[in-house]
C-alpha atoms as a PDB file:
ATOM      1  CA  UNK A   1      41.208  96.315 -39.438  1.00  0.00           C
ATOM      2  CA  UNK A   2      45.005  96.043 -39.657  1.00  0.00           C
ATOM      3  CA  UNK A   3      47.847  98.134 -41.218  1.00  0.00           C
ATOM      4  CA  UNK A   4      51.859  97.594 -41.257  1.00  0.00           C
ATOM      5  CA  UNK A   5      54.376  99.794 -41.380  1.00  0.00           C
ATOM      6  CA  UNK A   6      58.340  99.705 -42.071  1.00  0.00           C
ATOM      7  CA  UNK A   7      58.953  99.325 -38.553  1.00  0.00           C
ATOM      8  CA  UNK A   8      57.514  95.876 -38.103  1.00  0.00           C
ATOM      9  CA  UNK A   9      54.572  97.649 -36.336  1.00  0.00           C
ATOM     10  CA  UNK A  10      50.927  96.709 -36.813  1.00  0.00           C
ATOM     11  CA  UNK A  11      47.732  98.943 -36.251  1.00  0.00           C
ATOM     12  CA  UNK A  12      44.578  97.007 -34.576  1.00  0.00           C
ATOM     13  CA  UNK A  13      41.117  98.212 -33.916  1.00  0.00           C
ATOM     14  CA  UNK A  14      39.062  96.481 -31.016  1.00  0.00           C
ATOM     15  CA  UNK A  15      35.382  97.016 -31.493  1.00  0.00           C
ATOM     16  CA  UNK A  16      33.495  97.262 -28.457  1.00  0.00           C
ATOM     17  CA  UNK A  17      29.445  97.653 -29.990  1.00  0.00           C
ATOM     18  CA  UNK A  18      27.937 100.833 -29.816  1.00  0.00           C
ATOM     19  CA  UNK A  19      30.871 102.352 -32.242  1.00  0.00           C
ATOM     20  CA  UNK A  20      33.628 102.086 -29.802  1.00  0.00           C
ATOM     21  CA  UNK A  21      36.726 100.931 -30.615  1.00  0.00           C
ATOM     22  CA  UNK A  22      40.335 100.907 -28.698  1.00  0.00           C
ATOM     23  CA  UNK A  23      43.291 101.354 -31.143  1.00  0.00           C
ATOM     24  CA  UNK A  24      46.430  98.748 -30.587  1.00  0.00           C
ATOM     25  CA  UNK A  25      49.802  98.782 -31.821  1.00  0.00           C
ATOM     26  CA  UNK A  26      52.096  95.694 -32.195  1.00  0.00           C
ATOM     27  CA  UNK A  27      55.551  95.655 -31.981  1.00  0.00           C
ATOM     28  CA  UNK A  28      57.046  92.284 -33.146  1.00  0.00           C
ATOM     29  CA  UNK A  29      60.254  90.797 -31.593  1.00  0.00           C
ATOM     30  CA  UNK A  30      62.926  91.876 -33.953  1.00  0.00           C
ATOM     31  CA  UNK A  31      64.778  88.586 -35.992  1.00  0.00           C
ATOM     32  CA  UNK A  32      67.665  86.963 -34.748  1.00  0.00           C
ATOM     33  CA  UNK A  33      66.996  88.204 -30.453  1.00  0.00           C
ATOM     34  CA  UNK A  34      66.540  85.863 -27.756  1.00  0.00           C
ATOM     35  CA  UNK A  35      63.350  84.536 -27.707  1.00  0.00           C
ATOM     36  CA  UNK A  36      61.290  85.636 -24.204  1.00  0.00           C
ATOM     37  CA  UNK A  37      58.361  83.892 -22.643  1.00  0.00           C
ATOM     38  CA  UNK A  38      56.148  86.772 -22.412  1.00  0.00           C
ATOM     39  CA  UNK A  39      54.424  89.413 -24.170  1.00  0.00           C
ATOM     40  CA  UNK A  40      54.778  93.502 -23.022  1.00  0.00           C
ATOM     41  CA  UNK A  41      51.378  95.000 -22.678  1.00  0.00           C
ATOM     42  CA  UNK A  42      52.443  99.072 -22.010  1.00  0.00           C
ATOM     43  CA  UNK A  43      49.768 101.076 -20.189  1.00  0.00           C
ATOM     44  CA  UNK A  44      50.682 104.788 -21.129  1.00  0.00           C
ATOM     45  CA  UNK A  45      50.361 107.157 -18.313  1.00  0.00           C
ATOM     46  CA  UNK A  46      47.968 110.145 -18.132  1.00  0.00           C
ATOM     47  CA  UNK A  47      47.692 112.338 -21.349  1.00  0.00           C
ATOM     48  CA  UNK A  48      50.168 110.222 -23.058  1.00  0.00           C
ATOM     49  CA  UNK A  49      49.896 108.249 -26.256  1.00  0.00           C
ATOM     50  CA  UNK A  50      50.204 104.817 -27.176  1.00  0.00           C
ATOM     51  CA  UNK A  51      52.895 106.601 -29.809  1.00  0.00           C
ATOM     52  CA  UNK A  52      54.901 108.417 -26.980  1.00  0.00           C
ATOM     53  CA  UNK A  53      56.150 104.809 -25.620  1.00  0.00           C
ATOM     54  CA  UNK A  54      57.432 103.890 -29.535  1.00  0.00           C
ATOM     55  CA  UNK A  55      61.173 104.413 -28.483  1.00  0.00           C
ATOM     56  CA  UNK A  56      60.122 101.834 -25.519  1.00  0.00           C
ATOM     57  CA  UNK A  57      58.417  99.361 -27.509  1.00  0.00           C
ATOM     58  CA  UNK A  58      61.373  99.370 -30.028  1.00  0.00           C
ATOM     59  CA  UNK A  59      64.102  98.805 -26.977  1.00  0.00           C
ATOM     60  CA  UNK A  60      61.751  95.478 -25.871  1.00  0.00           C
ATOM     61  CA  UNK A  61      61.447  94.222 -29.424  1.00  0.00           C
ATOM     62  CA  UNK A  62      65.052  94.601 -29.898  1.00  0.00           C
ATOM     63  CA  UNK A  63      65.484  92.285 -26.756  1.00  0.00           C
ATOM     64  CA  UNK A  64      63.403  89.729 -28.013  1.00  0.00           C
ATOM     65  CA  UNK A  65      59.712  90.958 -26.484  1.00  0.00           C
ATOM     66  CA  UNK A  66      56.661  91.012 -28.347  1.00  0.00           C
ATOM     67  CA  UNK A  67      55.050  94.476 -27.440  1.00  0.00           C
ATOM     68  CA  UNK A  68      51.522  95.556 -27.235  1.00  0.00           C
ATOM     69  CA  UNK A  69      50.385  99.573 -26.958  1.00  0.00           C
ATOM     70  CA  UNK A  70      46.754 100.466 -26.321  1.00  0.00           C
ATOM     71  CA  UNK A  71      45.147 104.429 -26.192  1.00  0.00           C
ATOM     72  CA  UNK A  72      42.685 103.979 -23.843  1.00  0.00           C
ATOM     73  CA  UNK A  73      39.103 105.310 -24.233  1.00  0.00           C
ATOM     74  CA  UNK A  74      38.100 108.684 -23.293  1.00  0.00           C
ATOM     75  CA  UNK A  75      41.559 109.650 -23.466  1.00  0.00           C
ATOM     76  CA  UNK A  76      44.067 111.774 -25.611  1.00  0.00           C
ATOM     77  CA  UNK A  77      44.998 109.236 -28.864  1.00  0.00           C
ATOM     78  CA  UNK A  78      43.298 107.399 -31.558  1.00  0.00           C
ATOM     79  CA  UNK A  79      40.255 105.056 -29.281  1.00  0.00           C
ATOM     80  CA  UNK A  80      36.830 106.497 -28.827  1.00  0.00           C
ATOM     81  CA  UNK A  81      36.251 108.918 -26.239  1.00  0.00           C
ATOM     82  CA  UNK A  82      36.897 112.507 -25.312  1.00  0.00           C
ATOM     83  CA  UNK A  83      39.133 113.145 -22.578  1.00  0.00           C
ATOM     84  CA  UNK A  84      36.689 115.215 -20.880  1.00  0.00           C
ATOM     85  CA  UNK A  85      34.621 111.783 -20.097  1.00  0.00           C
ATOM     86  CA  UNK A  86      37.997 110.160 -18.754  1.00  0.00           C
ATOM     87  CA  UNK A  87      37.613 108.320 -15.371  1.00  0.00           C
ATOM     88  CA  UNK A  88      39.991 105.857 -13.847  1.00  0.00           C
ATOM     89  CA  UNK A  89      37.659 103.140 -14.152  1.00  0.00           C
ATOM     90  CA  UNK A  90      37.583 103.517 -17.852  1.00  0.00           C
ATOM     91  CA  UNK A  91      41.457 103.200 -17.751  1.00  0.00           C
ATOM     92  CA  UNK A  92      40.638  99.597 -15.980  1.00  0.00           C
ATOM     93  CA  UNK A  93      38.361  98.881 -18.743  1.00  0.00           C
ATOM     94  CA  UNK A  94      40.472  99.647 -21.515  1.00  0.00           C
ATOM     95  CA  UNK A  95      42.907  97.431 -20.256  1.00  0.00           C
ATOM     96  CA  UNK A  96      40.626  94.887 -19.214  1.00  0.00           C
ATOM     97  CA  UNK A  97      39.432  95.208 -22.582  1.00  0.00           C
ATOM     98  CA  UNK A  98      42.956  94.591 -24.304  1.00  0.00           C
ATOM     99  CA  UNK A  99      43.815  91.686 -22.086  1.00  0.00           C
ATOM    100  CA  UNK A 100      40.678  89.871 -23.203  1.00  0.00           C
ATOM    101  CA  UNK A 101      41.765  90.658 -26.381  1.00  0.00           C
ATOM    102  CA  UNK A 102      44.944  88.954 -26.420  1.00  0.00           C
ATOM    103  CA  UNK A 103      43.664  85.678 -24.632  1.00  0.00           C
ATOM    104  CA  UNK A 104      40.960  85.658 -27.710  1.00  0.00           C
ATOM    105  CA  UNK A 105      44.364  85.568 -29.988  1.00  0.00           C
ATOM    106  CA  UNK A 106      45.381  82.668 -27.476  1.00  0.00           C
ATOM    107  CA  UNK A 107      48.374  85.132 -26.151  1.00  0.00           C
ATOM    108  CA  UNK A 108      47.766  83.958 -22.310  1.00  0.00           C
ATOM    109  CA  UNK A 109      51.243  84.912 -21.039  1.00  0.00           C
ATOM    110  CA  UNK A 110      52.388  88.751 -20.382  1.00  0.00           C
ATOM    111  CA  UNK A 111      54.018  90.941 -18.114  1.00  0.00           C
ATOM    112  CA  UNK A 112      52.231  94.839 -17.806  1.00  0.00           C
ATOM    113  CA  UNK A 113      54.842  98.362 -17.465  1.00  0.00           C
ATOM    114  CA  UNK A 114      52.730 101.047 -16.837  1.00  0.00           C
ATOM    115  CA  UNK A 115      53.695 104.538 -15.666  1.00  0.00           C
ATOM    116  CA  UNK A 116      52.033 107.150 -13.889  1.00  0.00           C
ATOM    117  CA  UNK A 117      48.298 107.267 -12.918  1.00  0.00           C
ATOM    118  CA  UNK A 118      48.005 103.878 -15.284  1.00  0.00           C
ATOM    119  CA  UNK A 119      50.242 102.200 -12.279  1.00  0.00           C
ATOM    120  CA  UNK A 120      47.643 102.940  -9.776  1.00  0.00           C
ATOM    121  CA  UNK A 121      45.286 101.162 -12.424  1.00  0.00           C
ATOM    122  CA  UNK A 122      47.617  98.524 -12.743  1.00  0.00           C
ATOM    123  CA  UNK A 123      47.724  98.119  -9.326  1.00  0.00           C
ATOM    124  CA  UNK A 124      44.235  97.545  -9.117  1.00  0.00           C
ATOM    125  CA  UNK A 125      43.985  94.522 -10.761  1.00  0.00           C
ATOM    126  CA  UNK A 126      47.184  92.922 -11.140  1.00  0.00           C
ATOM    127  CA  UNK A 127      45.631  90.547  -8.494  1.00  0.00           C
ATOM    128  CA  UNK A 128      42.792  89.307 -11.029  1.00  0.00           C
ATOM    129  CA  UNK A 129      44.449  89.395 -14.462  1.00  0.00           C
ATOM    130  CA  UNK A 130      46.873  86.109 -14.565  1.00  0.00           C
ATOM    131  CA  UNK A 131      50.163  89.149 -15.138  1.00  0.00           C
ATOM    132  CA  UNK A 132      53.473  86.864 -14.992  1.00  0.00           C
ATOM    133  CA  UNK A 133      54.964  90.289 -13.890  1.00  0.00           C
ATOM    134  CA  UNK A 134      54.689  94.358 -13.397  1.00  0.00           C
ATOM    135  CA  UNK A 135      56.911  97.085 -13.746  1.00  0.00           C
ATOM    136  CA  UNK A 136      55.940 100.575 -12.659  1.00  0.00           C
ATOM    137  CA  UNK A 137      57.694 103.375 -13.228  1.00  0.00           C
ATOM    138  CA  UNK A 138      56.675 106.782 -11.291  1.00  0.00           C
ATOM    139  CA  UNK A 139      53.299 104.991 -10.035  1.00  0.00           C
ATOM    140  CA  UNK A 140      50.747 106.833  -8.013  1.00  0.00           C
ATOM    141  CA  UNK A 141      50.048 104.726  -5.038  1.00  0.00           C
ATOM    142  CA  UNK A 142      48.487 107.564  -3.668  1.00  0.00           C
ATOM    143  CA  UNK A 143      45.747 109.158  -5.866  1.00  0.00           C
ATOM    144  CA  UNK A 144      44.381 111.698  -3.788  1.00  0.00           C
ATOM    145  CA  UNK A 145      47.572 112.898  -2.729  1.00  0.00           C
ATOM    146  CA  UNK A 146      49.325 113.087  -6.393  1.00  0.00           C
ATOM    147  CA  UNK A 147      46.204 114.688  -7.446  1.00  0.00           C
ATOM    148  CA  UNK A 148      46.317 117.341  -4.871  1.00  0.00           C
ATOM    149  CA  UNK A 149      50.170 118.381  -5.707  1.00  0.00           C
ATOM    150  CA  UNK A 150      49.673 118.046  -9.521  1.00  0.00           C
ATOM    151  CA  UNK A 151      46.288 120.666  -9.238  1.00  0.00           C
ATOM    152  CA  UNK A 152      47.785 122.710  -6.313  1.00  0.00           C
ATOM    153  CA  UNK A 153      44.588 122.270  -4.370  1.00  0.00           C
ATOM    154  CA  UNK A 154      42.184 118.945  -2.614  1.00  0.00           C
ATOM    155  CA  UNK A 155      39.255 119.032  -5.197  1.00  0.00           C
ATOM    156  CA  UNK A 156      38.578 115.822  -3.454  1.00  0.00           C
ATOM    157  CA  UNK A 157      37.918 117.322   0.335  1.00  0.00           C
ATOM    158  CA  UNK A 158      34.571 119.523  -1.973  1.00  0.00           C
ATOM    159  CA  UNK A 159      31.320 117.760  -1.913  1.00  0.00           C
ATOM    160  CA  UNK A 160      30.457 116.907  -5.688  1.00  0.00           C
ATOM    161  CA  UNK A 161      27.735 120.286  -5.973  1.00  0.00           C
ATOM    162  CA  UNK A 162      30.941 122.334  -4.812  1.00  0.00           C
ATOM    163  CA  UNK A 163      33.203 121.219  -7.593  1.00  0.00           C
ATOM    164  CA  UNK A 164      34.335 123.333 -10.717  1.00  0.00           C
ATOM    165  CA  UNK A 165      32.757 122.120 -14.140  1.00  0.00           C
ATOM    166  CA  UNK A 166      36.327 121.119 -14.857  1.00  0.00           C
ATOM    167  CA  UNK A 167      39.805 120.162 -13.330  1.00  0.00           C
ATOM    168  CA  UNK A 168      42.983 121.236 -15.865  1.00  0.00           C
ATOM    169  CA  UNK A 169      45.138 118.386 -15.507  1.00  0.00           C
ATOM    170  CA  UNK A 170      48.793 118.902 -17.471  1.00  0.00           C
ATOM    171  CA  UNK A 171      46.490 120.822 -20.101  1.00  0.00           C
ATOM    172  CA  UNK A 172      43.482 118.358 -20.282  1.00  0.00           C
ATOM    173  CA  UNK A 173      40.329 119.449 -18.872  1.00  0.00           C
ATOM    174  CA  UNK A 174      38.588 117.014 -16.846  1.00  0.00           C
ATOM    175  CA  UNK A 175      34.355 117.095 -15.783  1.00  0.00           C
ATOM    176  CA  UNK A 176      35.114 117.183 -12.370  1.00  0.00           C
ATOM    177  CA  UNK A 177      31.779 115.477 -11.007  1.00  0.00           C
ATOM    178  CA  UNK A 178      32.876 112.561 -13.241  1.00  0.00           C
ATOM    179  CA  UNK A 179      36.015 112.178 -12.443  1.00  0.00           C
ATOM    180  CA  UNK A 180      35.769 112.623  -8.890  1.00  0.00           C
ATOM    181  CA  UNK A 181      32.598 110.560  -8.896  1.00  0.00           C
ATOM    182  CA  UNK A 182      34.290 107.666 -10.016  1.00  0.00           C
ATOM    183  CA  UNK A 183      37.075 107.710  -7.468  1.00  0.00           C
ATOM    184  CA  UNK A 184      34.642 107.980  -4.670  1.00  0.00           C
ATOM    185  CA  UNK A 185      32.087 105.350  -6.006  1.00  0.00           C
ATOM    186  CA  UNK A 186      35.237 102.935  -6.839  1.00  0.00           C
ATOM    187  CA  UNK A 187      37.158 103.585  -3.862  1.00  0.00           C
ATOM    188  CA  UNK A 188      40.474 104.998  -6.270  1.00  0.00           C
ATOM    189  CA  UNK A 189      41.468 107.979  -4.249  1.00  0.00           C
ATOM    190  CA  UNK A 190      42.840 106.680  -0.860  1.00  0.00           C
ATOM    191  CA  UNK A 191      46.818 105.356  -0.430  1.00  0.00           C
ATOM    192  CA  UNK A 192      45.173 102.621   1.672  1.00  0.00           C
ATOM    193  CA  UNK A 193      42.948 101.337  -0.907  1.00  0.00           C
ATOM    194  CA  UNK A 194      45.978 100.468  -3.231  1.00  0.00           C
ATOM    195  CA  UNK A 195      47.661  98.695  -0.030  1.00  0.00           C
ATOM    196  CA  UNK A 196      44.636  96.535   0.184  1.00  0.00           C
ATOM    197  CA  UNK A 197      44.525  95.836  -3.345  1.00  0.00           C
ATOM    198  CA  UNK A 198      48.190  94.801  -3.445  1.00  0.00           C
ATOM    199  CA  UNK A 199      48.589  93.400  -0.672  1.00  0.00           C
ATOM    200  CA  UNK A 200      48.397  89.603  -1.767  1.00  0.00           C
ATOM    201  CA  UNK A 201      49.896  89.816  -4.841  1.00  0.00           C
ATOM    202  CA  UNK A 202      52.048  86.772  -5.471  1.00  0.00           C
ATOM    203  CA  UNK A 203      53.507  87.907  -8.868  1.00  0.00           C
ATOM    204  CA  UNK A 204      57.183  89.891  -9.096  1.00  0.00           C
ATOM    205  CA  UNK A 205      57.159  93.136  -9.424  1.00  0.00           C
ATOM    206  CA  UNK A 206      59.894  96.016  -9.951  1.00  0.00           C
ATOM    207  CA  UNK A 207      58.830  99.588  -9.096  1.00  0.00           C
ATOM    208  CA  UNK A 208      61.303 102.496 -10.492  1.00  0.00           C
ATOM    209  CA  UNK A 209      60.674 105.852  -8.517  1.00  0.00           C
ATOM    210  CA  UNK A 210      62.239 109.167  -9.308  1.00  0.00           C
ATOM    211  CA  UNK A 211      64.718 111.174  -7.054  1.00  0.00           C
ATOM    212  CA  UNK A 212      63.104 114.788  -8.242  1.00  0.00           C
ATOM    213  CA  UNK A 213      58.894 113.091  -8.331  1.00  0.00           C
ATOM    214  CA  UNK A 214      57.031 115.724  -6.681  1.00  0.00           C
ATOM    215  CA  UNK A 215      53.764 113.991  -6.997  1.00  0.00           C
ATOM    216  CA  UNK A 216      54.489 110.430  -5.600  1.00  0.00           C
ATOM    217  CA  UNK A 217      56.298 110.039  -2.374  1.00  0.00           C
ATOM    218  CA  UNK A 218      59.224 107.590  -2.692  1.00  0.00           C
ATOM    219  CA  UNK A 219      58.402 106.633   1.155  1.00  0.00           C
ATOM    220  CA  UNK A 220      54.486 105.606   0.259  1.00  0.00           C
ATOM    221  CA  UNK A 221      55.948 103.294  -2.607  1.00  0.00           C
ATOM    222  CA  UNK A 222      58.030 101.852  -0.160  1.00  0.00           C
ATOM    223  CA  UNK A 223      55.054 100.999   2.358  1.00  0.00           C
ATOM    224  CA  UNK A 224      53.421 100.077  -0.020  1.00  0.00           C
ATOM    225  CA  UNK A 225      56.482  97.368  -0.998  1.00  0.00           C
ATOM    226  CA  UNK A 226      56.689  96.215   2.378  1.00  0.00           C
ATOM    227  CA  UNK A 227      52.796  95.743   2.879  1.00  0.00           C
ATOM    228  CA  UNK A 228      52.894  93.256   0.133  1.00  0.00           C
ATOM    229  CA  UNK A 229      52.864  89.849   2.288  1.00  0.00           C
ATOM    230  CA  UNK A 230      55.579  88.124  -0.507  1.00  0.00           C
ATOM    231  CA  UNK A 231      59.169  89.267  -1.198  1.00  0.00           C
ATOM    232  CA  UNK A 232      58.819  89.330  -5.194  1.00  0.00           C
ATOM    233  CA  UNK A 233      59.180  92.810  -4.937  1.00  0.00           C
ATOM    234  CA  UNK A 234      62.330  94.962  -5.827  1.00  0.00           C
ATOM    235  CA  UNK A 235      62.328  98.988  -6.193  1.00  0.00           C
ATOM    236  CA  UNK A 236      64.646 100.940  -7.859  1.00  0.00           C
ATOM    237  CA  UNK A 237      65.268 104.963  -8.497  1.00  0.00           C
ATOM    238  CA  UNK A 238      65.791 106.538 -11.335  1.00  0.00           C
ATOM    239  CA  UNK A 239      68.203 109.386 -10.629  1.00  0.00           C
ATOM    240  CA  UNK A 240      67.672 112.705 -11.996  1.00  0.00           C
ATOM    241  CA  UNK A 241      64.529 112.092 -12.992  1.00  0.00           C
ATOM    242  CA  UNK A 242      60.951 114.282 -12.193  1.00  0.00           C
ATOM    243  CA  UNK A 243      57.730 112.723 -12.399  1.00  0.00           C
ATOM    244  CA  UNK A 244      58.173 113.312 -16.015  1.00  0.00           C
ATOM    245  CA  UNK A 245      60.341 110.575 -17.612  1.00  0.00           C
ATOM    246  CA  UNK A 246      60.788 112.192 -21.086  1.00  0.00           C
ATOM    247  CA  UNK A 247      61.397 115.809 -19.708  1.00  0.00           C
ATOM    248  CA  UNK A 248      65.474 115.466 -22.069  1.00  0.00           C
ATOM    249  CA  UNK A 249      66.701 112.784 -24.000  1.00  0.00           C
ATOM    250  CA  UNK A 250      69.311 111.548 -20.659  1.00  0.00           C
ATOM    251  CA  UNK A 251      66.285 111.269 -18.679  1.00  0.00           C
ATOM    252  CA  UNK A 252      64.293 109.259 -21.594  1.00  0.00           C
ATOM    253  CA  UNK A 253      67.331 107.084 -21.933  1.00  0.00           C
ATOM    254  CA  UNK A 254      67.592 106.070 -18.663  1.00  0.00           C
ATOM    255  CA  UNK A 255      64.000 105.218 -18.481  1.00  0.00           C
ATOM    256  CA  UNK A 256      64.152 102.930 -21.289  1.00  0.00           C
ATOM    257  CA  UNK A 257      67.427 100.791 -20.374  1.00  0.00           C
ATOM    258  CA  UNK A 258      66.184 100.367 -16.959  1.00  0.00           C
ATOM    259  CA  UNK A 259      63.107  99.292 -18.201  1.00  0.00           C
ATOM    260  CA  UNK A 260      63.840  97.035 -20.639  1.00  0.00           C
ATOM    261  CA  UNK A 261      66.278  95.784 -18.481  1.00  0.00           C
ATOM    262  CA  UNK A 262      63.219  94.991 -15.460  1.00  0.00           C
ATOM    263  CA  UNK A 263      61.473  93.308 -18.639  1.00  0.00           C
ATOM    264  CA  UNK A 264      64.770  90.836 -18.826  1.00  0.00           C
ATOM    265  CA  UNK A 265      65.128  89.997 -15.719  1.00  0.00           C
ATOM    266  CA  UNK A 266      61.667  89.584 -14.602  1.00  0.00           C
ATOM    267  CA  UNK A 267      60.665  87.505 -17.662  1.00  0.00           C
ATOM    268  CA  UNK A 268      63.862  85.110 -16.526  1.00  0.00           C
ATOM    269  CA  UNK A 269      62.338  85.293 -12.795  1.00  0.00           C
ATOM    270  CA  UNK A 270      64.592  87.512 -11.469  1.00  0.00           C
ATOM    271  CA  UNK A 271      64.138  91.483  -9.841  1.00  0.00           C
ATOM    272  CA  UNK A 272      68.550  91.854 -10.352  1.00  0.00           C
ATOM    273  CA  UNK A 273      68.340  94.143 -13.337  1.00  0.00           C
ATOM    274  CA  UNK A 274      72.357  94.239 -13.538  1.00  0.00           C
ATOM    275  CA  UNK A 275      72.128  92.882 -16.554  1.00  0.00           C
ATOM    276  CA  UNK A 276      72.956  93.309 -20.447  1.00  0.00           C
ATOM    277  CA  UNK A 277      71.058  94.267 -23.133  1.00  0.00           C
ATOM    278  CA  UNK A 278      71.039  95.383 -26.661  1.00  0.00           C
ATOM    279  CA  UNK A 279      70.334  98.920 -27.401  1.00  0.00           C
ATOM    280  CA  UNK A 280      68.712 100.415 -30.488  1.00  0.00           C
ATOM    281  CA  UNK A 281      70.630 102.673 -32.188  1.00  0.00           C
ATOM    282  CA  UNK A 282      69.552 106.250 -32.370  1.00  0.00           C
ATOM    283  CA  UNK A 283      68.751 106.501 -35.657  1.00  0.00           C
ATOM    284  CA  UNK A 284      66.550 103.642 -35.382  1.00  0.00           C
ATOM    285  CA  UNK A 285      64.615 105.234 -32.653  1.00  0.00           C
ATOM    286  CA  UNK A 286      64.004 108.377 -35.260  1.00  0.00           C
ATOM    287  CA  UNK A 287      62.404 106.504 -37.681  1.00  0.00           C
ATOM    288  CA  UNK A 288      60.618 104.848 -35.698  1.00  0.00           C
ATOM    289  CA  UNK A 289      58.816 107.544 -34.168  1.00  0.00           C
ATOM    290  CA  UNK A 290      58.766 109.482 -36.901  1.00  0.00           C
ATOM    291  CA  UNK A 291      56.802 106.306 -38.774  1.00  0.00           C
ATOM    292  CA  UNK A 292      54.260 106.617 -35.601  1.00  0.00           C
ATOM    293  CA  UNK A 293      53.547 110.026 -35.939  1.00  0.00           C
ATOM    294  CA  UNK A 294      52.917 109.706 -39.313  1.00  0.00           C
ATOM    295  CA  UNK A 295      50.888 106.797 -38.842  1.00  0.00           C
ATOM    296  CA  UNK A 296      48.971 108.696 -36.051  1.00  0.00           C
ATOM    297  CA  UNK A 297      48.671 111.639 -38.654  1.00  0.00           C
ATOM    298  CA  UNK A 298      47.273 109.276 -41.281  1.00  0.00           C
ATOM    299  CA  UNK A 299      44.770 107.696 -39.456  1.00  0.00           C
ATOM    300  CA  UNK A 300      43.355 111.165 -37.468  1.00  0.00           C
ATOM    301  CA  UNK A 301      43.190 112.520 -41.576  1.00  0.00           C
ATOM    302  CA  UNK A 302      40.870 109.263 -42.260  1.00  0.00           C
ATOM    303  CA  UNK A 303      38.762 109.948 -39.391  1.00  0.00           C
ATOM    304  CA  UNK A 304      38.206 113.237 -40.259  1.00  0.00           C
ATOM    305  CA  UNK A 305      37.507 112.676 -43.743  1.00  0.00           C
ATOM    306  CA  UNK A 306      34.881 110.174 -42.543  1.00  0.00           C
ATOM    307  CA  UNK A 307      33.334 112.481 -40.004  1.00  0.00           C
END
């Protein structure tokens, strides 16, 4: 299934079997940029929408990028799943799933931004998924930790028969024994289990921290830089920022020149994002996400109807 709107955007459904799906958006490389040699896969963080990252996806595609979004199942958006059920290996799948997807349409070549909890994801396999680059931007490298400040208390330190039936995560309501399960089982929750898993990586990366994060130490990203056994590696901060990167519009702004500007730099080789760029204008960015949200809107009212 496919659908187009006005803003050279296109709607995809991935079936899965057993009526699952994972809902994609693709942003096409506006006419007349510079052509780039790799596509943007963005991996929205926790409790964020494929939609919330439109003003992003609009600043690559106006820099030449070809962009793909993804909601990832059992998470808030339009793919199957109820974000009750959400575990972290189900955000690896989901993305696991979308990369697969794109090789089938013989796209082989991408670089991955992800924000948030997604980064820790990311982080997991950007040793086994062929990435020409990564950008993080507020990653958790530390999931136990983040999860601890972000819930005011270590649900993690309780054996599973002593958790609550749910966590409340930024509004969302987690099973707990699932959740948790799955970091134990998987080996998520520790800072040193993302060392390990990054450790080797080969490909260059750009990691943007925030001056005001309280849930990701700016000192564990940088052990966690300096553990990795190449120098591809570059971090930068993005000043006045919290852990939320679209808390006002200076913030938002901010986070999207710097990180279409990482995209640049990285896709010519390079972790110097002193760069230029072109930047949308503002009314632009409106209709764009204003077409999204209707488009979102749209395709909930089908679902329903169905249901």
């Amino acid at each position: 299934m496919e659908t187009i709107n006005k803003c050279s955007t296109n709607d995809h459904v991935i079936k899965l079997g057993n009526g699952k799906f994972i809902r994609v958006r693709e942003t096409l490389p506006k006419e007349e940029t510079y052509d780039r040699n790799n596509t943007i896969i963005i991996a929205s963080g926790f409790a964020r929408r494929m939609d919330h990252f439109a003003g992003l996806a609009e600043y690559l595609s106006s820099n030449g990028f070809h962009v793909i979004r993804y909601d990832s199942l059992y998470h808030v958006g339009l793919s199957s799943g109820s974000i009750n059920e959400f575990t972290m290996s189900a955000g690896k799948e989901s993305l696991l799933f979308v990369i697969n997807w794109l090789n089938s349409r013989n796209i082989t070549k991408f670089g991955l931004i992800a924000s948030s909890l997604s980064a820790r994801i990311a982080y997991e396999v950007a040793q086994d998924i062929n990435l020409s680059f990564l950008v993080t931007a507020v990653g958790v490298v530390n999931l136990r930790d983040t999860l601890e400040r972000a819930f005011k208390y270590d649900y993690l330190q309780l054996g599973i028969k002593d958790l609550p039936d749910e966590l409340n995560f930024k509004g969302h309501k987690l099973d707990a024994e699932i959740f948790v399960t799955d970091c134990f089982n998987n080996n998520w929750e520790t800072f040193e289990s993302t060392k390990e898993k990054t450790k080797n990586l080969e490909i260059p990366m750009i990691l943007f921290t925030a001056n005001r994060d309280d849930w990701v130490k700016e000192d564990e990203v940088i052990e966690l830089v300096n553990n990795i056994k190449s120098n591809k590696s570059m971090i930068y901060s993005l000043i006045g920022s919290s852990h939320d990167l679209s808390e006002n519009l200076v913030v938002l702004r901010n986070f999207y020149q710097s990180v279409t500007r990482a995209a640049i730099a990285l896709d010519n080789g390079s972790t110097v994002i002193d760069i230029e760029f072109i930047e949308p204008q503002f009314e632009r960015l409106t209709a764009v996400t204003v077409n999204e949200r209707r488009l979102k809107n749209k395709i909930e009212g089908e679902s329903v109807s169905v249901v």
